[in-house]
N, C-alpha and C. Protein backbone atom coordinates (compact mmCIF):
# COMPACT_ATOMS: atom_id res chain seq x y z
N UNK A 1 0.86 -1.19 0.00
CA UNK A 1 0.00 0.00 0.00
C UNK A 1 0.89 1.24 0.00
N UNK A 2 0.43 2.18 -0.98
CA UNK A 2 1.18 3.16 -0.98
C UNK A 2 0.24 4.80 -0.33
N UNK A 3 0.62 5.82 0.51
CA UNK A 3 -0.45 6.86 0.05
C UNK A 3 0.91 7.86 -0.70
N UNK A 4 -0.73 8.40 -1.28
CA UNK A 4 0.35 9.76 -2.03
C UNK A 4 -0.15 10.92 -1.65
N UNK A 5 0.71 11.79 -0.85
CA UNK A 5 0.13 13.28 -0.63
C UNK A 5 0.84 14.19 -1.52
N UNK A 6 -0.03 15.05 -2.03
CA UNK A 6 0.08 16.54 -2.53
C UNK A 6 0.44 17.47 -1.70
N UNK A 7 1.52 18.27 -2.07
CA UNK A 7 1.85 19.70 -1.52
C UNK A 7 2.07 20.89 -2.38
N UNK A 8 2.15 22.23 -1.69
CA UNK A 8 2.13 23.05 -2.60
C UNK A 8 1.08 24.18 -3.36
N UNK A 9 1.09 24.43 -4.36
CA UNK A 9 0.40 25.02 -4.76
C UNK A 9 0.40 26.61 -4.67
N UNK A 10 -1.17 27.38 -4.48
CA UNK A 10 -0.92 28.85 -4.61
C UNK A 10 -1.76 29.69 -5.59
N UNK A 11 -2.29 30.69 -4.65
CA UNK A 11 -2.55 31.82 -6.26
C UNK A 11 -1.00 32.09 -6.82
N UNK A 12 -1.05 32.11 -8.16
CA UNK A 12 -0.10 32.96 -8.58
C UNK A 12 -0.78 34.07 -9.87
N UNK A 13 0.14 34.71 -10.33
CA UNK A 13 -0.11 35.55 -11.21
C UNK A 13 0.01 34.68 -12.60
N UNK A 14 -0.77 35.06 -13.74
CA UNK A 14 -0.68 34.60 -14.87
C UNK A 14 1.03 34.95 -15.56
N UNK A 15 1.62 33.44 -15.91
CA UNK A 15 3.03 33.74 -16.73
C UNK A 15 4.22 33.50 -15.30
N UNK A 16 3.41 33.48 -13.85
CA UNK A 16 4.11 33.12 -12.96
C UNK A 16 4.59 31.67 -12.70
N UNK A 17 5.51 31.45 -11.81
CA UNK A 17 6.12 30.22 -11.71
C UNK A 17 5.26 29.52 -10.72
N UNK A 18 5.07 28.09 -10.12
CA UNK A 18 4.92 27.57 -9.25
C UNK A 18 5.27 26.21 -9.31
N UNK A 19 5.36 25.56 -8.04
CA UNK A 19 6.14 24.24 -8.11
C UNK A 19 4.73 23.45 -7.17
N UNK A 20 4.78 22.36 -7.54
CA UNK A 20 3.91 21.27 -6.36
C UNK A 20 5.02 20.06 -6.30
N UNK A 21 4.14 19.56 -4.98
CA UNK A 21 5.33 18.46 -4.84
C UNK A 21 4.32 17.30 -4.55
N UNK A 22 5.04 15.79 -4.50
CA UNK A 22 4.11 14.90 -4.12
C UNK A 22 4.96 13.94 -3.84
N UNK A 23 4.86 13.35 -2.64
CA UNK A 23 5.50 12.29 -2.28
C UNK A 23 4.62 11.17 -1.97
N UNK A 24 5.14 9.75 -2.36
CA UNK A 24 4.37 8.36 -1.55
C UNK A 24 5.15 7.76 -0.82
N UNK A 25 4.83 7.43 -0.37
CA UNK A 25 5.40 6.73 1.10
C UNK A 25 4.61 5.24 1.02
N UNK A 26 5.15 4.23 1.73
CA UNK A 26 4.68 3.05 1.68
C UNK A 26 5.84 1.87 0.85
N UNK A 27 5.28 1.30 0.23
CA UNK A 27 6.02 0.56 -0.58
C UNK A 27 6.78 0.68 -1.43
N UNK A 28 7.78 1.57 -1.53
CA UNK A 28 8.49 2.04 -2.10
C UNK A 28 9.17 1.66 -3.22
N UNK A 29 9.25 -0.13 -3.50
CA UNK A 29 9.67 -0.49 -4.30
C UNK A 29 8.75 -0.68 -5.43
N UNK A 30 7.87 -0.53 -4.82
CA UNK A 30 5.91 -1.13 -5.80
C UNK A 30 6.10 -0.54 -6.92
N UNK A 31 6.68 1.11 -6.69
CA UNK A 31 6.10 2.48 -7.84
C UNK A 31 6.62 2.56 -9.29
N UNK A 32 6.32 2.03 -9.91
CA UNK A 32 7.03 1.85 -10.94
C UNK A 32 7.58 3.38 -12.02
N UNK A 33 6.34 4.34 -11.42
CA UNK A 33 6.65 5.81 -11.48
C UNK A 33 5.92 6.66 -10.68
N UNK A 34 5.73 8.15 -10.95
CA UNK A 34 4.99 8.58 -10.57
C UNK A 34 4.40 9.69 -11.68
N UNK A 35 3.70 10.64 -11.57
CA UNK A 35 3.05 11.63 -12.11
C UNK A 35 2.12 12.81 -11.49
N UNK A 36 1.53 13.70 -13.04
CA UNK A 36 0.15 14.38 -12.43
C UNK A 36 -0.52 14.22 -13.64
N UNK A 37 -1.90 14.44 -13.02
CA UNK A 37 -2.99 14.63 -14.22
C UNK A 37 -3.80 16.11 -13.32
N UNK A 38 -4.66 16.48 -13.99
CA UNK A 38 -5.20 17.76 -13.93
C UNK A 38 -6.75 17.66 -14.42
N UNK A 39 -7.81 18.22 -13.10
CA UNK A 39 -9.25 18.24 -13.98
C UNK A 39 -9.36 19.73 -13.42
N UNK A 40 -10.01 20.72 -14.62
CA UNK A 40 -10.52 21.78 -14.45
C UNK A 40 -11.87 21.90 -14.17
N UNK A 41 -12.82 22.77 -13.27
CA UNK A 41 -14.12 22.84 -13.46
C UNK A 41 -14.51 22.65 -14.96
N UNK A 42 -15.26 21.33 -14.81
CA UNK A 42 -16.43 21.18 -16.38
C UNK A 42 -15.74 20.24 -16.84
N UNK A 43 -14.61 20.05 -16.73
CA UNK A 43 -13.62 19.19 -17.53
C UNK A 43 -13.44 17.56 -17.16
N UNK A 44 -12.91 17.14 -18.11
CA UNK A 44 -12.42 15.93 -17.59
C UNK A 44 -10.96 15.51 -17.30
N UNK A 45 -10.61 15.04 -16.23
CA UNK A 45 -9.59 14.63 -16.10
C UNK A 45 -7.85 14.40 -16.95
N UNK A 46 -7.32 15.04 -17.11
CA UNK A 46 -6.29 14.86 -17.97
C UNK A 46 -4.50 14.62 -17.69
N UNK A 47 -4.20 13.97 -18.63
CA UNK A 47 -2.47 13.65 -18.39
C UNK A 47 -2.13 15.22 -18.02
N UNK A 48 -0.94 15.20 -17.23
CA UNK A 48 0.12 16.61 -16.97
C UNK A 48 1.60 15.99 -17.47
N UNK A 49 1.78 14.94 -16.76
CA UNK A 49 3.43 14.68 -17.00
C UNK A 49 3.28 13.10 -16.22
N UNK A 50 4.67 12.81 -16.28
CA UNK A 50 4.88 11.47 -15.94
C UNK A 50 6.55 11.44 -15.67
N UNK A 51 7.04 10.92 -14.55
CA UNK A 51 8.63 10.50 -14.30
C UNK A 51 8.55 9.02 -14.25
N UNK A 52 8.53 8.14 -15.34
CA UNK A 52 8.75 6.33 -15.46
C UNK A 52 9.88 5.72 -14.87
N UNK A 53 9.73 4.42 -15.51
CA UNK A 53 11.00 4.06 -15.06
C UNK A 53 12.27 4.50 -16.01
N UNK A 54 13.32 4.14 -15.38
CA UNK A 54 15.13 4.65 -16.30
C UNK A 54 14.62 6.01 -16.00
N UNK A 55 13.93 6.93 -15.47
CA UNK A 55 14.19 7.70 -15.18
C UNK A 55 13.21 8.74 -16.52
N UNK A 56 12.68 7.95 -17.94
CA UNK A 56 12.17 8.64 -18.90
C UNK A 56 11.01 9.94 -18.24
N UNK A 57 10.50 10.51 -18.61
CA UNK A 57 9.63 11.90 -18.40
C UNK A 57 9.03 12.11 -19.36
N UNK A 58 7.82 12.53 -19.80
CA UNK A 58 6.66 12.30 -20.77
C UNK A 58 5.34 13.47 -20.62
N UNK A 59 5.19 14.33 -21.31
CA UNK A 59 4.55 15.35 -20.70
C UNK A 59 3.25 15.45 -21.63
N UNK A 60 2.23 16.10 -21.62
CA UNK A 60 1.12 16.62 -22.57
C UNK A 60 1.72 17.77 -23.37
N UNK A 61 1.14 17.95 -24.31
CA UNK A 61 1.28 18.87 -25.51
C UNK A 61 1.24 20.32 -24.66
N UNK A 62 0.71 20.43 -23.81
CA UNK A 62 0.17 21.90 -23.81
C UNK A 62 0.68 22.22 -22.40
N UNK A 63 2.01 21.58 -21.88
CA UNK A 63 2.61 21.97 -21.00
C UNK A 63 4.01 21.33 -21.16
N UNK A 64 3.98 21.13 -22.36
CA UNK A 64 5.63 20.36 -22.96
C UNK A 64 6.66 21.67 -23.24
N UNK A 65 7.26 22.15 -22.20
CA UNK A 65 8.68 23.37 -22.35
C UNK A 65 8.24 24.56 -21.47
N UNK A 66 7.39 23.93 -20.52
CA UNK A 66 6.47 25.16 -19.59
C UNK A 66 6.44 24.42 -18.11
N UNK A 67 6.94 23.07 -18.21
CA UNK A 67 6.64 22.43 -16.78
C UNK A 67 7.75 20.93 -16.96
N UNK A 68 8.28 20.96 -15.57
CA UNK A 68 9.24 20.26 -15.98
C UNK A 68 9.00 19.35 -14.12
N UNK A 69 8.92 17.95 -14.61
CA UNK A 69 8.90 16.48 -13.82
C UNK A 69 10.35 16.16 -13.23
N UNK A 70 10.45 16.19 -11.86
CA UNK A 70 11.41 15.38 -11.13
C UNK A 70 11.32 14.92 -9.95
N UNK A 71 12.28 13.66 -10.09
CA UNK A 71 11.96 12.83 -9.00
C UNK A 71 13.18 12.83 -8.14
N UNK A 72 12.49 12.33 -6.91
CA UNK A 72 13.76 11.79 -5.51
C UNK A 72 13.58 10.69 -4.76
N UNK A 73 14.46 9.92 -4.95
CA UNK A 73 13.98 8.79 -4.16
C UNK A 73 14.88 8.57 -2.96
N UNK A 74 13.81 8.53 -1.69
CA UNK A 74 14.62 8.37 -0.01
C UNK A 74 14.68 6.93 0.33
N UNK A 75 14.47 6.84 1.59
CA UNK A 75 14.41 5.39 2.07
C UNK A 75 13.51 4.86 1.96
N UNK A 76 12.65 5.43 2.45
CA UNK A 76 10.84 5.08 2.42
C UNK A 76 10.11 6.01 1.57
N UNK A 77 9.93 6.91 0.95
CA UNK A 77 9.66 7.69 0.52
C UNK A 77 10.02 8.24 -1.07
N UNK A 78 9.06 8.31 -2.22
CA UNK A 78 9.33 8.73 -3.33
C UNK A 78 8.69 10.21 -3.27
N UNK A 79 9.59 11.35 -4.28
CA UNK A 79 8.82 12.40 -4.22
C UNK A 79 9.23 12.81 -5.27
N UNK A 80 8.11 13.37 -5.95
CA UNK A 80 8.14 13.89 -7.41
C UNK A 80 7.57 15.65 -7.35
N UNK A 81 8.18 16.46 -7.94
CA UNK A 81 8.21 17.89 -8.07
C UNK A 81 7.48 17.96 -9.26
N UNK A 82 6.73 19.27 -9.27
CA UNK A 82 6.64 19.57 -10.68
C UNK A 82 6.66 21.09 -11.24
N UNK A 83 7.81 21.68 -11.48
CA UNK A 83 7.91 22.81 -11.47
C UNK A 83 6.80 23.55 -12.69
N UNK A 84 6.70 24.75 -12.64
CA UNK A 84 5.68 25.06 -13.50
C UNK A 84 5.90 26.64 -13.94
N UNK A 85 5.71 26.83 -14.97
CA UNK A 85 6.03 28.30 -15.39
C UNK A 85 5.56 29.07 -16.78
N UNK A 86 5.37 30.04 -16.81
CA UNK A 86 4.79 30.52 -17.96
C UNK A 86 3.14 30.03 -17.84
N UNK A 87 2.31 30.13 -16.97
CA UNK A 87 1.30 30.02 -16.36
C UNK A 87 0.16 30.42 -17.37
N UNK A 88 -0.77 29.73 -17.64
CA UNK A 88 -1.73 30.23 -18.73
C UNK A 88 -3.27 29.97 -18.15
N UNK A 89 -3.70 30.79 -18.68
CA UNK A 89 -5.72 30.58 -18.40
C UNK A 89 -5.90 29.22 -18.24
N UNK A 90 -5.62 28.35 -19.34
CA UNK A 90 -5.80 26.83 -19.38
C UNK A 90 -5.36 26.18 -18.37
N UNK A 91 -4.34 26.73 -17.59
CA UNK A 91 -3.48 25.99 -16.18
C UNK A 91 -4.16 25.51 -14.86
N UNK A 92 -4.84 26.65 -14.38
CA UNK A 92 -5.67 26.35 -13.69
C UNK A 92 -6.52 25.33 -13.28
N UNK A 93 -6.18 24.50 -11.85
CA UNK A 93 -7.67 23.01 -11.86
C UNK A 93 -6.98 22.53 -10.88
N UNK A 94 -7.56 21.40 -10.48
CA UNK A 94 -7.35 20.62 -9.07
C UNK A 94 -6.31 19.60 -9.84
N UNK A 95 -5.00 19.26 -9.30
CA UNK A 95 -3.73 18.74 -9.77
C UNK A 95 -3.71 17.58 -8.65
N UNK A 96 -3.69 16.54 -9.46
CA UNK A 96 -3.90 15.27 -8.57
C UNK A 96 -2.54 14.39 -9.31
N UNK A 97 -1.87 14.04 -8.05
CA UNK A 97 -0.25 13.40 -8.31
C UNK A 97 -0.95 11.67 -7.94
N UNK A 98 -0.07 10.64 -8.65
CA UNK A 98 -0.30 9.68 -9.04
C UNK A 98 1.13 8.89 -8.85
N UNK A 99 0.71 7.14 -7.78
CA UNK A 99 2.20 6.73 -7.97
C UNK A 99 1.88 5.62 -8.83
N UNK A 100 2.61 4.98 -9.76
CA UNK A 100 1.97 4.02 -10.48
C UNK A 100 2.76 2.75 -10.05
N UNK A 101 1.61 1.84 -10.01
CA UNK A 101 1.78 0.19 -9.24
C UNK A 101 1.01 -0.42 -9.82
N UNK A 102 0.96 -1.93 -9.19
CA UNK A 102 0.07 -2.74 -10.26
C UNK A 102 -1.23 -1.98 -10.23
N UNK A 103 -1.84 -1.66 -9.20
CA UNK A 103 -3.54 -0.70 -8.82
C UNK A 103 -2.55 0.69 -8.40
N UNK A 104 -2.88 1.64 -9.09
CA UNK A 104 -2.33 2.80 -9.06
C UNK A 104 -3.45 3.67 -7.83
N UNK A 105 -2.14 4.35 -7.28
CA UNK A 105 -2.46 5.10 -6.04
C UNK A 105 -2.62 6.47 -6.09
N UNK A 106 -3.50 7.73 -5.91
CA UNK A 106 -4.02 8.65 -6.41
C UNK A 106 -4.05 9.58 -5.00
N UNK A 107 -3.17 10.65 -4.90
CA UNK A 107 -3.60 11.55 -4.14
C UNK A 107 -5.13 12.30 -4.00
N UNK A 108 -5.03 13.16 -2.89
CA UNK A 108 -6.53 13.78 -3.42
C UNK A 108 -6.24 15.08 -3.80
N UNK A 109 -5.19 15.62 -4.61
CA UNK A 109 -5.45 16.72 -5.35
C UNK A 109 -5.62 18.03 -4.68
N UNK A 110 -4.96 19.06 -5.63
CA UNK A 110 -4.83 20.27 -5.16
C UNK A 110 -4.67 21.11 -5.75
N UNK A 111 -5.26 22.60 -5.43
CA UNK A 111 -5.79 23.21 -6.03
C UNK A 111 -4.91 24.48 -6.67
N UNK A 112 -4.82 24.40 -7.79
CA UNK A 112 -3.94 25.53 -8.67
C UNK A 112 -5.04 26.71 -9.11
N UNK A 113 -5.21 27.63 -8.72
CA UNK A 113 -5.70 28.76 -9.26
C UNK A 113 -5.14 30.12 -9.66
N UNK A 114 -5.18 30.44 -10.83
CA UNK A 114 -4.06 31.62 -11.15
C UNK A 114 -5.58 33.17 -11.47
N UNK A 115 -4.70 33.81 -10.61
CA UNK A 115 -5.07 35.21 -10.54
C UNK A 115 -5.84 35.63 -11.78
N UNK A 116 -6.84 36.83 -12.33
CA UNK A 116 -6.97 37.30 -13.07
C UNK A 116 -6.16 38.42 -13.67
């Protein structure tokens, strides 16, 4: 069993930077990676990025050179960053980090809202 908590977040200003973080704890060897996906009000659920295994990184179109995936791995503990920048209208939504195992483990998400 793994949990995954979300940290982070923030108003920021549009074109501003922000970072979230997410660590799982538990089984540490289980995770075969981790990630985020992103749902906006109205929306459905969507990929953000991904840190796999060898270390590969895999992002969506519309945050590919604007947000950048990294990982750390402790004793007990995996934690994945996700820096973020150049901030757009579309950015905005509840950011839910993900560790992936055979049944993938799902934080409960957190909330990115950028300023008008």
């Amino acid at each position: 069993q793994v949990e995954v908590v979300e940290s982070g977040g923030g108003l920021v200003e549009p074109g501003g930077p922000l970072s979230l973080s997410c660590s799982a704890s538990g089984n540490r060897l289980s995770i075969h990676g981790m990630g985020w996906f992103r749902q906006a009000p109205g929306k459905q659920r969507e990929f953000v990025a991904v840190h796999g295994r060898g270390g590969v990184t895999n992002y969506a179109d519309s945050v590919t050179g604007r947000f950048t995936i990294s990982r750390e791995d402790a004793e007990t503990t995996v934690t994945v960053s996700l820096q973020m920048s150049g901030l757009k209208p579309e950015d905005p939504a509840v950011y839910y980090c993900y560790a992936a195992l055979d049944i993938n483990s799902w934080g409960k998400g957190i909330q990115v809202p950028v300023s008008s």
